[in-house]
N, C-alpha and C. Protein backbone atom coordinates (compact mmCIF):
# COMPACT_ATOMS: atom_id res chain seq x y z
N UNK A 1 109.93 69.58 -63.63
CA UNK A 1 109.74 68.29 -63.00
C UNK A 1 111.03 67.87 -62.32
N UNK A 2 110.94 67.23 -61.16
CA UNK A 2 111.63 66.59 -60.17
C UNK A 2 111.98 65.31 -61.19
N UNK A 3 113.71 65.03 -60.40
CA UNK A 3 113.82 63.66 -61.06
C UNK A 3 112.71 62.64 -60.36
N UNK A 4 112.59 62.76 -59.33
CA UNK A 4 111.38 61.70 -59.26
C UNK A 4 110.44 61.61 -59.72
N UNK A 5 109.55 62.35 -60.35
CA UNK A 5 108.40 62.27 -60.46
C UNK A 5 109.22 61.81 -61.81
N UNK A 6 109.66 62.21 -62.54
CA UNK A 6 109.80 62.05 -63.75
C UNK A 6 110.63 60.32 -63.84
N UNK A 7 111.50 59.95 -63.41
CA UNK A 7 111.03 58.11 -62.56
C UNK A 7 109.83 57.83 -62.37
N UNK A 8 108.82 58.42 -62.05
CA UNK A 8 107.68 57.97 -61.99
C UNK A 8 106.92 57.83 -63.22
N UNK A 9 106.91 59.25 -63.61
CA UNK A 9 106.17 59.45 -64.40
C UNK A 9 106.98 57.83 -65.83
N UNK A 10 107.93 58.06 -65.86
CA UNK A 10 108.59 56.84 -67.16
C UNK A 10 108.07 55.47 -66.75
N UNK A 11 107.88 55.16 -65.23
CA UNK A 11 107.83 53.51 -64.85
C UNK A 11 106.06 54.07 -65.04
N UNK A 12 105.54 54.60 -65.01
CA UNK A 12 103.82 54.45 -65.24
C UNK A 12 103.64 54.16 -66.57
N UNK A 13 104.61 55.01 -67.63
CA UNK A 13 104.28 54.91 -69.09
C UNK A 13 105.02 53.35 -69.60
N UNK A 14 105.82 53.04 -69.24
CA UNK A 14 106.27 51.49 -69.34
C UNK A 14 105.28 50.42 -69.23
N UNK A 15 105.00 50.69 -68.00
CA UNK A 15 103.89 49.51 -67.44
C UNK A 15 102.59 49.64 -68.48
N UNK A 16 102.37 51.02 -68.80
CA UNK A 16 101.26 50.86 -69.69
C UNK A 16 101.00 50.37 -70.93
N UNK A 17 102.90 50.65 -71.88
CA UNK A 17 102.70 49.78 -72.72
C UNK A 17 103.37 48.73 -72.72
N UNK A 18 103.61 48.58 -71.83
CA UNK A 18 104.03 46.98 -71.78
C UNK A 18 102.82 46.16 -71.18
N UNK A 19 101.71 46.63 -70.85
CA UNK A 19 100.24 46.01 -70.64
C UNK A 19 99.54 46.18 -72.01
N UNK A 20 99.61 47.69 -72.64
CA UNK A 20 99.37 47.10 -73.97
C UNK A 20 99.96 46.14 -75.14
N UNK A 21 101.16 45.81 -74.58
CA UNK A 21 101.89 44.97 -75.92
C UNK A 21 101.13 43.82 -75.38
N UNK A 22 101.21 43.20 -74.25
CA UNK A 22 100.53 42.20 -73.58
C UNK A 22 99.09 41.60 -74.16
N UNK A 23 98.42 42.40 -73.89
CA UNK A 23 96.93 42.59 -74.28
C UNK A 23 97.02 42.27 -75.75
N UNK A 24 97.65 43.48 -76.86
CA UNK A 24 97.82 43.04 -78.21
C UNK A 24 98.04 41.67 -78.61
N UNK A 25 98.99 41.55 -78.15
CA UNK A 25 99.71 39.70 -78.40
C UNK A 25 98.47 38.71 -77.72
N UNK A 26 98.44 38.52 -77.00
CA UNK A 26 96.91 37.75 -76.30
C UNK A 26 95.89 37.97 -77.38
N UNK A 27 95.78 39.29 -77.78
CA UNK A 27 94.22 39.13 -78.69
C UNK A 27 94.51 38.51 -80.02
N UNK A 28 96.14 38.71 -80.39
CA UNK A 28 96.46 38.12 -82.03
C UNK A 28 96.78 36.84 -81.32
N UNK A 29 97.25 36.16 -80.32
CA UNK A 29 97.41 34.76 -80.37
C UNK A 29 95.87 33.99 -80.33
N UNK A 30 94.93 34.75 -79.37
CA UNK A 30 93.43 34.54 -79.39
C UNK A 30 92.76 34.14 -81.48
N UNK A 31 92.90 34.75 -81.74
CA UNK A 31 92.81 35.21 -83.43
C UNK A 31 93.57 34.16 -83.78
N UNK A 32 94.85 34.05 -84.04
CA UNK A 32 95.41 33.10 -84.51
C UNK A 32 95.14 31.31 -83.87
N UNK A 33 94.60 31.28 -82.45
CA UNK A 33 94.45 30.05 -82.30
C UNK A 33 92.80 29.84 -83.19
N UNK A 34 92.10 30.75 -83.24
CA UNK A 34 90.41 30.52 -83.67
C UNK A 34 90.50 30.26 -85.25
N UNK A 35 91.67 30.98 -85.80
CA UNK A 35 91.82 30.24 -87.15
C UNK A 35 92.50 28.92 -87.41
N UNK A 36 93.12 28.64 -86.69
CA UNK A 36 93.53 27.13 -86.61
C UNK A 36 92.24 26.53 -86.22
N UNK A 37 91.68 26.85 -85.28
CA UNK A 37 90.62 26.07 -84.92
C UNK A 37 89.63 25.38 -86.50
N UNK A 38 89.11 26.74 -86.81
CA UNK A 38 88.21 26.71 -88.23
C UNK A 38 88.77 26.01 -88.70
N UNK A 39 90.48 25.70 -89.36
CA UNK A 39 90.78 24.98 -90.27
C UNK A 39 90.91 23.96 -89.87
N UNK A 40 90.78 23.13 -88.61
CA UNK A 40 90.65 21.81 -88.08
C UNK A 40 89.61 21.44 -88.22
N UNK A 41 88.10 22.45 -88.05
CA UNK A 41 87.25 22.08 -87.95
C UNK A 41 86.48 21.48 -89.34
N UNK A 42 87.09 22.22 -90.52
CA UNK A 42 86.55 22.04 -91.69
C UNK A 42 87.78 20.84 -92.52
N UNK A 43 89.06 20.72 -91.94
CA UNK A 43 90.27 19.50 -92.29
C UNK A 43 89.76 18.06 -91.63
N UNK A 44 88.46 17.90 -90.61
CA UNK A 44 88.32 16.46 -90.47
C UNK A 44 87.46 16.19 -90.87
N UNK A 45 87.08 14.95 -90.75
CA UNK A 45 86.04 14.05 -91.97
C UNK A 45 84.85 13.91 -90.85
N UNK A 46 84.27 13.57 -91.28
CA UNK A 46 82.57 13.46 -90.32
C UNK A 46 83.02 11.92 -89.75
N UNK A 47 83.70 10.60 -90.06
CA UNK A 47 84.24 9.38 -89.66
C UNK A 47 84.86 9.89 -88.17
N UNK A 48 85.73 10.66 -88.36
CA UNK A 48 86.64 11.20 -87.59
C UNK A 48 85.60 11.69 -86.21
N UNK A 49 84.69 12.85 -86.67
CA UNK A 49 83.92 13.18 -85.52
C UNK A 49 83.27 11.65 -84.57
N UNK A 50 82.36 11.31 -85.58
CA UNK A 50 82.32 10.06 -85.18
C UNK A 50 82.84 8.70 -84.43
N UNK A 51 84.23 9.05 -84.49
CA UNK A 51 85.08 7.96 -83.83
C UNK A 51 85.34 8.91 -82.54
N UNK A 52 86.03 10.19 -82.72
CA UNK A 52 85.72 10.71 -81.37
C UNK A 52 84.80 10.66 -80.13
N UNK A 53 83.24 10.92 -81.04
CA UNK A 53 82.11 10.55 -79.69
C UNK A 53 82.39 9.56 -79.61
N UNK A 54 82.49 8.29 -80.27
CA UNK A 54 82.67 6.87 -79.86
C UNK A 54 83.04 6.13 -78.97
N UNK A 55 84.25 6.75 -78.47
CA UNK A 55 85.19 6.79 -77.46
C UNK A 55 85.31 7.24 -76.48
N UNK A 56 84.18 8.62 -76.65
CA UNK A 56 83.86 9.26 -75.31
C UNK A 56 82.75 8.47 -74.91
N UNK A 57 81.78 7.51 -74.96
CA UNK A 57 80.85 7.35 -75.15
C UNK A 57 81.15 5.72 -74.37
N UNK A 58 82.25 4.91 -75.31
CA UNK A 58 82.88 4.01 -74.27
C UNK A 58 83.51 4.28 -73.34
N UNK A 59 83.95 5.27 -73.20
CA UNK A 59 84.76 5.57 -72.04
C UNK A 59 83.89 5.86 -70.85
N UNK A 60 82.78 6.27 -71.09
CA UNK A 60 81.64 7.12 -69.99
C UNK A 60 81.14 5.81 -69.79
N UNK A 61 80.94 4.94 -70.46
CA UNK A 61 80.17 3.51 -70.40
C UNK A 61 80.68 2.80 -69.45
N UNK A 62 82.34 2.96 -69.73
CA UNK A 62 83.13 1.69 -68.56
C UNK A 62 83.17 2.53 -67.33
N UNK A 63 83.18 3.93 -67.19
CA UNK A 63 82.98 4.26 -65.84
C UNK A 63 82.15 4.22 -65.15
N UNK A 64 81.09 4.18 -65.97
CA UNK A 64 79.55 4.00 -65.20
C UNK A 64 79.56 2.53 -64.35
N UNK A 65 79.77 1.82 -65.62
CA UNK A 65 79.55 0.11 -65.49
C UNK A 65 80.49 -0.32 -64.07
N UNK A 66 81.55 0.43 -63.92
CA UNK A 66 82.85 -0.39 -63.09
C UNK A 66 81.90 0.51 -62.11
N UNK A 67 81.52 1.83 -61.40
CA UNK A 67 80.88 2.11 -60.55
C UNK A 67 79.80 1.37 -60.39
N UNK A 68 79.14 0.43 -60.97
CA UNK A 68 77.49 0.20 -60.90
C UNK A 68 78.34 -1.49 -60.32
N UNK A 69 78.91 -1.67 -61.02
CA UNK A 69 79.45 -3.07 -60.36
C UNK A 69 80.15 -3.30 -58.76
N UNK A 70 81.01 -2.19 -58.73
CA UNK A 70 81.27 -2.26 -57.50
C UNK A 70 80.47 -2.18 -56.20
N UNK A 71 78.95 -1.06 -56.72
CA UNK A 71 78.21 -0.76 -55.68
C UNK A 71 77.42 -1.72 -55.29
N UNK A 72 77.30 -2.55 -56.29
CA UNK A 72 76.42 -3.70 -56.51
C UNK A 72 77.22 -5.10 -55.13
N UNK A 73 78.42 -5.27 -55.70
CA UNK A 73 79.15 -5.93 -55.10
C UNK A 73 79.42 -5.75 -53.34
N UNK A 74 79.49 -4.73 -53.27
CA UNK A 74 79.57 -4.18 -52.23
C UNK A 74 77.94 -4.18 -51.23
N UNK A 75 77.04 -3.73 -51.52
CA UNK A 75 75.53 -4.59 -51.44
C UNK A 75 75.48 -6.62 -50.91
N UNK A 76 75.94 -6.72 -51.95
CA UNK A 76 75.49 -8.30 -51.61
C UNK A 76 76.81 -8.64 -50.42
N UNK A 77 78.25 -8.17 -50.86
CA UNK A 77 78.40 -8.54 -49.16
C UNK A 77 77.58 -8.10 -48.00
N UNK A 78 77.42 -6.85 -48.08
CA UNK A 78 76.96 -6.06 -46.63
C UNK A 78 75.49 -7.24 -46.46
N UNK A 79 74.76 -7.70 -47.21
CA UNK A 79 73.97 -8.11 -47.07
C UNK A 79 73.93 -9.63 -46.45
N UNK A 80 75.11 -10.27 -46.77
CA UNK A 80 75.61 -11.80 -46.63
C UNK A 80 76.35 -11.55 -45.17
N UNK A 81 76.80 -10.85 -44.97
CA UNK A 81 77.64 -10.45 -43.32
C UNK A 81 77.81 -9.38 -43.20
N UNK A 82 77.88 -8.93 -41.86
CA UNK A 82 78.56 -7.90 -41.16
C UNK A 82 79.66 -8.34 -40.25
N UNK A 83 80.61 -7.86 -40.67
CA UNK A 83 81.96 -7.79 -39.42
C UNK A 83 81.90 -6.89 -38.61
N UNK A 84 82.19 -7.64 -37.27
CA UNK A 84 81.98 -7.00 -36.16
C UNK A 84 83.31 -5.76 -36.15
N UNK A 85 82.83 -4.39 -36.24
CA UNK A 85 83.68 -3.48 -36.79
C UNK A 85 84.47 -3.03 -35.30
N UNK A 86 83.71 -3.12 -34.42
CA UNK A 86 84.34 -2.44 -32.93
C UNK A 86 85.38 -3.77 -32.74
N UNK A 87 85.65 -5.15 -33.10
CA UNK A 87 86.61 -5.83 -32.61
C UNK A 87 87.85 -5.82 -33.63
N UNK A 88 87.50 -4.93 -35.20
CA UNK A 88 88.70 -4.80 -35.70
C UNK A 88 89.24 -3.91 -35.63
N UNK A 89 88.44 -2.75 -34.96
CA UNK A 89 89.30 -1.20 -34.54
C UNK A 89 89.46 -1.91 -33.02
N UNK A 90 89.37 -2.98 -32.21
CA UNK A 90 89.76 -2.90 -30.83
C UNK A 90 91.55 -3.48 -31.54
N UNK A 91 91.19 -4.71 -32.36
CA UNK A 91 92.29 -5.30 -32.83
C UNK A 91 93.67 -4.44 -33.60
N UNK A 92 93.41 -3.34 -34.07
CA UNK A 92 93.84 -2.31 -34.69
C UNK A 92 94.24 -2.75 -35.95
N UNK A 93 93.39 -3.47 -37.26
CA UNK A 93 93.55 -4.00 -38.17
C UNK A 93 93.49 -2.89 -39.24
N UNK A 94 94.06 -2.59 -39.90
CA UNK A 94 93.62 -1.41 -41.17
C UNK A 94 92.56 -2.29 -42.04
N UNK A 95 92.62 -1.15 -42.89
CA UNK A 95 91.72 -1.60 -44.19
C UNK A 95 91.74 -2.70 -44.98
N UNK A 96 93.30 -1.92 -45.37
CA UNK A 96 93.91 -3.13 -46.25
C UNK A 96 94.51 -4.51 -45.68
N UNK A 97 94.49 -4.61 -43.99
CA UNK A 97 94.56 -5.91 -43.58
C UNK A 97 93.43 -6.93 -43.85
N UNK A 98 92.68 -5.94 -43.42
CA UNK A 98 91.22 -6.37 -43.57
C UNK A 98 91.53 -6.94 -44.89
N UNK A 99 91.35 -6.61 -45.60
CA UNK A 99 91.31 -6.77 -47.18
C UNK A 99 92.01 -8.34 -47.49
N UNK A 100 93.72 -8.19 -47.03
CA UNK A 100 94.47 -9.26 -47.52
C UNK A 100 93.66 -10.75 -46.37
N UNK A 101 93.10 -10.21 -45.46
CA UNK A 101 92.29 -11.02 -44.23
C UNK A 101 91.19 -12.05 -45.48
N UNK A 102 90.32 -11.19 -46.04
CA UNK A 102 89.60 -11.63 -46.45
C UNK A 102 89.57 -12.53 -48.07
N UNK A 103 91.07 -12.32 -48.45
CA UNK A 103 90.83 -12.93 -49.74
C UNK A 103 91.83 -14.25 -49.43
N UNK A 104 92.19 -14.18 -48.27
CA UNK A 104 93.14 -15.38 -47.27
C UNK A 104 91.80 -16.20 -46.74
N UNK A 105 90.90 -15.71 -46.26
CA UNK A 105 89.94 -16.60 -46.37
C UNK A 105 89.26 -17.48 -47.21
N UNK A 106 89.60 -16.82 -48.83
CA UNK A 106 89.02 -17.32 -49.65
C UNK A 106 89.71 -18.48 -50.09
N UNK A 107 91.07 -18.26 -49.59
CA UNK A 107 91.94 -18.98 -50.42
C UNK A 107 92.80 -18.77 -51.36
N UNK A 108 93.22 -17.66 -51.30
CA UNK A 108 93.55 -17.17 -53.05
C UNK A 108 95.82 -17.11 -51.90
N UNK A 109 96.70 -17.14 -52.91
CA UNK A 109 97.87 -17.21 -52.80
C UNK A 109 98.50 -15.56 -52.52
N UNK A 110 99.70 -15.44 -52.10
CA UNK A 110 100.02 -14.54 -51.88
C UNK A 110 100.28 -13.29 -53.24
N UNK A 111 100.74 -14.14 -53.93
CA UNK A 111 100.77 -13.61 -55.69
C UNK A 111 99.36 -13.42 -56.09
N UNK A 112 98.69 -13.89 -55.45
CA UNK A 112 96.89 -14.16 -56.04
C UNK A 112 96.40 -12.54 -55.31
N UNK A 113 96.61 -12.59 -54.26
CA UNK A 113 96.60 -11.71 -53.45
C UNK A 113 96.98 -10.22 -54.16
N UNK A 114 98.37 -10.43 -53.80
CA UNK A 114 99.26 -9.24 -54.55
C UNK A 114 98.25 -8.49 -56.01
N UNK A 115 98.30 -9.27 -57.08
CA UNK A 115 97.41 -9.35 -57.91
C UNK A 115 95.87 -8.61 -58.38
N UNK A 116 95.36 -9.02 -57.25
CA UNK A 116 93.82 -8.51 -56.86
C UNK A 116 93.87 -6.91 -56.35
N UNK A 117 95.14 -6.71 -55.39
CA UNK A 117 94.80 -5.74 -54.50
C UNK A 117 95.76 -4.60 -55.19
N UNK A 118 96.53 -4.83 -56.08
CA UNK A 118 97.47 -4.35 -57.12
C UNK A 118 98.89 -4.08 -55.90
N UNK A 119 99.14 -4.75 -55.18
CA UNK A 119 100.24 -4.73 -54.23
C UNK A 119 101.46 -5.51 -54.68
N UNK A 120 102.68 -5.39 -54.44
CA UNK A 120 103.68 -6.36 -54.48
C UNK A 120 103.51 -7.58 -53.47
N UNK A 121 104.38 -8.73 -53.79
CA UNK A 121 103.82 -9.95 -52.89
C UNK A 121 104.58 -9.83 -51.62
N UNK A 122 106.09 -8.91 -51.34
CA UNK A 122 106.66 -8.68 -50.13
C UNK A 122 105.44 -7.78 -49.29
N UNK A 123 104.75 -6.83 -49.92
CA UNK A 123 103.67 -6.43 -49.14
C UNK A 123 102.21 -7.05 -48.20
N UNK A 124 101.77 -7.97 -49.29
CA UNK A 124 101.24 -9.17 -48.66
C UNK A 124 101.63 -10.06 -47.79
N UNK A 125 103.04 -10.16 -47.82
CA UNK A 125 103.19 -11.03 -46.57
C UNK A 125 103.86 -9.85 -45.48
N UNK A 126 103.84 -8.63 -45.52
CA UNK A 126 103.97 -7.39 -44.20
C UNK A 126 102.35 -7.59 -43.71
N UNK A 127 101.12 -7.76 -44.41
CA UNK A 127 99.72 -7.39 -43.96
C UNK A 127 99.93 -8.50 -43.11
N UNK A 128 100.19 -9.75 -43.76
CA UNK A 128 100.14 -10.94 -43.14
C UNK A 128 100.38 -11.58 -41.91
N UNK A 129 101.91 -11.13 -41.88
CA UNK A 129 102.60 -10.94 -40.44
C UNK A 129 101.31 -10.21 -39.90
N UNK A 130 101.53 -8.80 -39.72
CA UNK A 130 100.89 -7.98 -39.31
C UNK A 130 99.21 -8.60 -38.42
N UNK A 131 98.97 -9.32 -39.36
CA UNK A 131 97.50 -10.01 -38.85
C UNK A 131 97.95 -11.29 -38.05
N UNK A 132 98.85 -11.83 -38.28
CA UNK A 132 99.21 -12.95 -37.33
C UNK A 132 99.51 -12.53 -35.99
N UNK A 133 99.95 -11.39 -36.12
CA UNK A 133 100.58 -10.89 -34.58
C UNK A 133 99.40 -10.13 -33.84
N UNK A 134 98.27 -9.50 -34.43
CA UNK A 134 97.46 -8.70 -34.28
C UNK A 134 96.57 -10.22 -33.79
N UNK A 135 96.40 -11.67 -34.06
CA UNK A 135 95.32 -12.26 -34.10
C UNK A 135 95.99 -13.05 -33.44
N UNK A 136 97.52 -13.33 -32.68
CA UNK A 136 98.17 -13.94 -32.06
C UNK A 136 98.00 -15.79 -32.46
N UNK A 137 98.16 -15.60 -33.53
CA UNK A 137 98.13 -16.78 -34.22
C UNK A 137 99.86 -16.89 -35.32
N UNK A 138 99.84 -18.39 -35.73
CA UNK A 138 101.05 -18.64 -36.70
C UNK A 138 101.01 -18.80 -37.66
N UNK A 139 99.38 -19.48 -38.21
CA UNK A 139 99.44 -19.80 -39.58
C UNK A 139 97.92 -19.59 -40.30
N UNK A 140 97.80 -19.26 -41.47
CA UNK A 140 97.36 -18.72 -42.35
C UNK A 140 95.80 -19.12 -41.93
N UNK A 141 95.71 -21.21 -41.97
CA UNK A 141 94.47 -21.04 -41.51
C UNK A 141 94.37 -20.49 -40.07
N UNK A 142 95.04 -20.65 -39.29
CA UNK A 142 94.95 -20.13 -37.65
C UNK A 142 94.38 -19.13 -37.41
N UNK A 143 94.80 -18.00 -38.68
CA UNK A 143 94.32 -16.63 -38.28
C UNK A 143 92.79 -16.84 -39.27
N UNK A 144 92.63 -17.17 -39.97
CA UNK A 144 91.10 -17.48 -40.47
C UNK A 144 90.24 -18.06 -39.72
N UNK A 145 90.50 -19.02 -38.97
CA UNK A 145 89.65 -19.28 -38.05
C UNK A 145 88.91 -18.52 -36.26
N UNK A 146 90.52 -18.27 -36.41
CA UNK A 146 90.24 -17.19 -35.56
C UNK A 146 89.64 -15.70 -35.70
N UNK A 147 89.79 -15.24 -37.06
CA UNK A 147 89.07 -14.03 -37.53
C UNK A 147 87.35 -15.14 -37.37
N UNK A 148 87.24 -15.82 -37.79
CA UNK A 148 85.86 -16.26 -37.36
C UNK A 148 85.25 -16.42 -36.78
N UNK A 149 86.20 -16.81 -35.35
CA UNK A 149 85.56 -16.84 -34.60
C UNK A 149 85.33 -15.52 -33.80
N UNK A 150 86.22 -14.21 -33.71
CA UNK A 150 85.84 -13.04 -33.57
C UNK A 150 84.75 -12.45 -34.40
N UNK A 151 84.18 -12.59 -35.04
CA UNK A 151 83.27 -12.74 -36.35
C UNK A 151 83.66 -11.36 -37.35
N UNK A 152 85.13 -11.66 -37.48
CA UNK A 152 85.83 -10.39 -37.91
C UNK A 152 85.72 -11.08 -39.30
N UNK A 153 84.74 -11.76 -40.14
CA UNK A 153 84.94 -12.36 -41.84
C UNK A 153 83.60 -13.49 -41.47
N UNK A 154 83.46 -13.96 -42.61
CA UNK A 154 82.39 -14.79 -42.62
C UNK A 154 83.12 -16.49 -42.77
């Protein structure tokens, strides 16, 4: 044999058991996690199982509920108004202007604001600006009325 082949031949037999040590260890860590398993499974109390589903069970509950509420919510506006959508993409208003637009209609404060939309209150008053200059207005009601009368809010 050539020194090469015989380099070869050593890096083929390496790799092989060093794929079998691999494999070995994987099947005893496999083995060793399934007996931990068993002894967890037979170390908790039936309370225990019990409080587990419990929790999965509220937890699946509030996701459902917060989806079923929102869609719901979302319904009775669409149903109470439509904003004229081509004059707030002519206006170039985002989403979330939109958004701070509409709870400025309601009345609610900049902290009130902040709050609702989970924003800081220096951010609320960037949308704010932002809509004053976009609605070429100065003040808070100015631009509410004027979103109304574009029939950009109800």
């Amino acid at each position: 044999m050539t020194g090469k082949t015989i380099n070869s031949f050593v890096k083929k037999r390496n790799i092989l058991l060093i794929l079998t040590y691999g494999v070995g260890m994987a099947g005893l860590i496999f083995l060793l996690k399934f007996i931990e398993y068993k002894y967890f499974i037979r170390d908790f109390t039936t309370e225990m199982y019990i409080g587990i589903v419990a929790i999965l069970f509220t937890a699946v509950g509030v996701w459902v509920g917060s989806k079923l509420v929102k869609r719901k919510s979302a319904e009775k506006r669409a149903i109470d108004f439509e904003a004229d959508a081509e004059q707030i993409k002519q206006l170039g208003i985002s989403r979330r202007e939109f958004e701070v637009l509409e709870l400025i209609a309601k009345g609610l404060s900049n902290k009130e604001i902040g709050e609702k939309l989970f924003i800081s209150i220096p951010t609320v008053k960037t949308h704010s600006s932002n809509l004053f200059v976009k609605l070429d207005v100065q003040r808070r009601t100015q631009a509410i009325q004027r979103a109304r009368e574009l029939k950009i809010i109800s």
